[in-house]
N, C-alpha and C. Protein backbone atom coordinates (compact mmCIF):
# COMPACT_ATOMS: atom_id res chain seq x y z
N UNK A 1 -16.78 -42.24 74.82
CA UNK A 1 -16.30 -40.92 74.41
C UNK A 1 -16.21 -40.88 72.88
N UNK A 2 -16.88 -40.08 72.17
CA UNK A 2 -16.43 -39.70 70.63
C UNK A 2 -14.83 -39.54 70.28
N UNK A 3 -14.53 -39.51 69.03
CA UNK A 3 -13.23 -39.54 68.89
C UNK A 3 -12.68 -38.25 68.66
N UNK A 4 -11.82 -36.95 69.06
CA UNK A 4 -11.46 -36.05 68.88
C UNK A 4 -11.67 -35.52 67.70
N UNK A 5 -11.82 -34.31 66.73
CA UNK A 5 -11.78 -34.11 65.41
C UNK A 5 -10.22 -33.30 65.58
N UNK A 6 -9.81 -33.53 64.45
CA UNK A 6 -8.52 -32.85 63.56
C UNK A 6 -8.52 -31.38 63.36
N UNK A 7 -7.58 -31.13 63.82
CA UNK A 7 -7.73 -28.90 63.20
C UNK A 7 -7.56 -29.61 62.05
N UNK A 8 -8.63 -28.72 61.11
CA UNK A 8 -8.06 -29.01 59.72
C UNK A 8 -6.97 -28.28 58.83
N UNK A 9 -7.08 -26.84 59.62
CA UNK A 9 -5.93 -26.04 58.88
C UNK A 9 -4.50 -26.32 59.96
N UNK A 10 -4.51 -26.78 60.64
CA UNK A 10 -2.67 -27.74 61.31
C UNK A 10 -2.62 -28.94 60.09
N UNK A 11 -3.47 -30.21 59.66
CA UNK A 11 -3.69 -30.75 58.76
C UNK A 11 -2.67 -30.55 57.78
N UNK A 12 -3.52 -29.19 57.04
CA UNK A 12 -2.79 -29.18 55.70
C UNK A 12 -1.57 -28.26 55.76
N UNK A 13 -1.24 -27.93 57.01
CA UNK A 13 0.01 -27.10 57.34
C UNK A 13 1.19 -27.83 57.71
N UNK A 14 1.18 -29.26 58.47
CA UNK A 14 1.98 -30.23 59.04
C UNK A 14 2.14 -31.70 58.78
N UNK A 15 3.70 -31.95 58.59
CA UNK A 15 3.25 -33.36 58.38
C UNK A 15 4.42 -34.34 59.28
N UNK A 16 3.99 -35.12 59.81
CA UNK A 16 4.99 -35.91 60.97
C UNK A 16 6.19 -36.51 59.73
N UNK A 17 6.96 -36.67 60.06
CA UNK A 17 8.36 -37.44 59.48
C UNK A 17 8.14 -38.82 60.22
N UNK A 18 9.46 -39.52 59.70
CA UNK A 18 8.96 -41.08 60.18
C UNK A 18 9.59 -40.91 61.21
N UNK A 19 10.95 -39.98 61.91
CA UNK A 19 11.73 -40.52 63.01
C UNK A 19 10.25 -39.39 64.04
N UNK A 20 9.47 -38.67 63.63
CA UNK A 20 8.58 -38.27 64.53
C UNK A 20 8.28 -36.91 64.86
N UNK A 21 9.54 -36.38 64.35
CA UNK A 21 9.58 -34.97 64.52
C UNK A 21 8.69 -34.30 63.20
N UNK A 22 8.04 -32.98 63.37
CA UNK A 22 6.78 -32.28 62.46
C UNK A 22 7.63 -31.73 61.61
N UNK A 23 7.26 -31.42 60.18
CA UNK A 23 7.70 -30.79 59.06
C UNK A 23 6.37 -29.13 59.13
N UNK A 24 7.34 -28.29 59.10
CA UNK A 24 6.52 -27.31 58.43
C UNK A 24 6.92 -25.93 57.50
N UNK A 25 6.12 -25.52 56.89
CA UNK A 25 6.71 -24.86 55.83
C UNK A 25 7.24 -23.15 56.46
N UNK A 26 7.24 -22.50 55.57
CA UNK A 26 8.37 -20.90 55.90
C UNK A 26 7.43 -20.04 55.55
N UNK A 27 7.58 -18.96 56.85
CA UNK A 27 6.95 -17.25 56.13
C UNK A 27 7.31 -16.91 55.06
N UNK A 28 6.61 -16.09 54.79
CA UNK A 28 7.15 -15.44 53.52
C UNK A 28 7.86 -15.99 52.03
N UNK A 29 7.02 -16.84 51.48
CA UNK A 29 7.22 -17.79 50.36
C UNK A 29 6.40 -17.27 49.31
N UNK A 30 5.53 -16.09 49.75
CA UNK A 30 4.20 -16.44 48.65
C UNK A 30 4.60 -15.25 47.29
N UNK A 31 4.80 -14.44 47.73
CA UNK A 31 4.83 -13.44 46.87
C UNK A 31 5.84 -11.90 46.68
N UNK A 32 6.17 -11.20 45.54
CA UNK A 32 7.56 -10.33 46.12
C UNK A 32 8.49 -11.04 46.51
N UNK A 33 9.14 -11.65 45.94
CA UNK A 33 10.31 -12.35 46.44
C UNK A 33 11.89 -11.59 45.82
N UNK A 34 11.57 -10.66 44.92
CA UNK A 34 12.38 -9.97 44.47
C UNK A 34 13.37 -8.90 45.13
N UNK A 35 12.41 -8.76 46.20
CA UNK A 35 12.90 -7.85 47.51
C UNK A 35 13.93 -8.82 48.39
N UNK A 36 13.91 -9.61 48.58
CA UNK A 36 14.56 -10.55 49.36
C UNK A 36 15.78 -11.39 48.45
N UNK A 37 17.17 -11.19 48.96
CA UNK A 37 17.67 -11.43 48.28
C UNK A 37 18.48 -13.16 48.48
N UNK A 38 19.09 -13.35 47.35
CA UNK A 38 19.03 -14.58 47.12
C UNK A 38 19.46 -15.78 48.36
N UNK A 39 20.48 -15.40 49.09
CA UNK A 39 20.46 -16.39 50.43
C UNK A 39 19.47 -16.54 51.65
N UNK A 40 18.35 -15.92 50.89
CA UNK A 40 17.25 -15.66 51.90
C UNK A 40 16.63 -16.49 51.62
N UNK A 41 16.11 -16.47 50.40
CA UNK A 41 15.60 -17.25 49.07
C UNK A 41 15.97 -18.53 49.27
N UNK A 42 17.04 -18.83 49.32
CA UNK A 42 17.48 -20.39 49.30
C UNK A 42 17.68 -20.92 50.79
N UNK A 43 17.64 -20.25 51.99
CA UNK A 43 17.46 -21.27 53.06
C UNK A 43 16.16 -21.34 52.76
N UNK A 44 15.06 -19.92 52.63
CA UNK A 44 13.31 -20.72 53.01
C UNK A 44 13.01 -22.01 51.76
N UNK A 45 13.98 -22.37 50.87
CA UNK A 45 13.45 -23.64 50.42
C UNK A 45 13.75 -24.67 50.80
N UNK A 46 15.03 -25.00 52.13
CA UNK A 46 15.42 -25.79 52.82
C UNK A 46 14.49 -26.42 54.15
N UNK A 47 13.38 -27.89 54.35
CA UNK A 47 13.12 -28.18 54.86
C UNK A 47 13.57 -27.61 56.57
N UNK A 48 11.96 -26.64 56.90
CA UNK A 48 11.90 -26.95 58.61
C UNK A 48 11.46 -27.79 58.88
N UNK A 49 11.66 -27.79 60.52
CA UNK A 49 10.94 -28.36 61.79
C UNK A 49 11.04 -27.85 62.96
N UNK A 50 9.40 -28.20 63.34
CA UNK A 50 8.97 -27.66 64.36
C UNK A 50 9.69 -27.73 65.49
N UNK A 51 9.23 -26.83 66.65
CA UNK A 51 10.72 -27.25 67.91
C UNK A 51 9.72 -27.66 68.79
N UNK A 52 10.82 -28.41 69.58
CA UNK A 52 10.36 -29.73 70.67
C UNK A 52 9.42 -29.22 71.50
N UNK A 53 9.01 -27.93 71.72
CA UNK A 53 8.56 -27.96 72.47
C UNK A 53 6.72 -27.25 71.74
N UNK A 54 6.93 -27.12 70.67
CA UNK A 54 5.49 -27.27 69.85
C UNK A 54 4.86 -28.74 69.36
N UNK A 55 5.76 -29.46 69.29
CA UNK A 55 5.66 -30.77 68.86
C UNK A 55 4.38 -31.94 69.27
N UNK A 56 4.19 -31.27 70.54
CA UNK A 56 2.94 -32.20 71.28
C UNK A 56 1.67 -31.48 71.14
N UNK A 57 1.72 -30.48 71.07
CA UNK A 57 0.61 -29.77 70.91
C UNK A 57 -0.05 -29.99 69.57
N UNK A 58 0.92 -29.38 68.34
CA UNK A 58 0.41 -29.75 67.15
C UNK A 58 0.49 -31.57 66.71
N UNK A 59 1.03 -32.48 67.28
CA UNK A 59 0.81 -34.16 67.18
C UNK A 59 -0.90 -34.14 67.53
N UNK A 60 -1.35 -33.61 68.41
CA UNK A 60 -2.18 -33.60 69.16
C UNK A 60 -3.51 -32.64 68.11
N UNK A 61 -3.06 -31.90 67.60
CA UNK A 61 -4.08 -31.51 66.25
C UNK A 61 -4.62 -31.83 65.34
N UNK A 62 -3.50 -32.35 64.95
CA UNK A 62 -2.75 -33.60 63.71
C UNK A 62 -3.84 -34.96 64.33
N UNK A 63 -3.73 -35.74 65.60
CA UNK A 63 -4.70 -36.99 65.69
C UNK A 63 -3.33 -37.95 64.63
């Protein structure tokens, strides 16, 4: 059997942590942020993660 290929855009969107669980980033970061006010602002710069139950699917993208 060949070896699976990688989504490449999950890739540069996700990255495993060491205890295993996925890191991924926040809507609405890119632009106009002036509209959104500041405690909005400061959770989306606070590290997510993915939930348990996306976790196998995108591991599984990832390779």
């Amino acid at each position: 059997m060949p070896k699976m290929k990688s989504v490449k855009g999950a890739v540069k969107r996700f990255k495993v942590k060491k205890n295993g669980s996925v890191k991924r980033g926040t809507a609405f970061r890119s632009h106009i942020l002036t509209k959104q006010d500041a405690a909005t602002r400061r959770t989306q710069n606070q590290p997510k993660v993915v939930a348990k139950v996306d976790e196998q699917n995108i591991k599984a993208m990832i390779n």
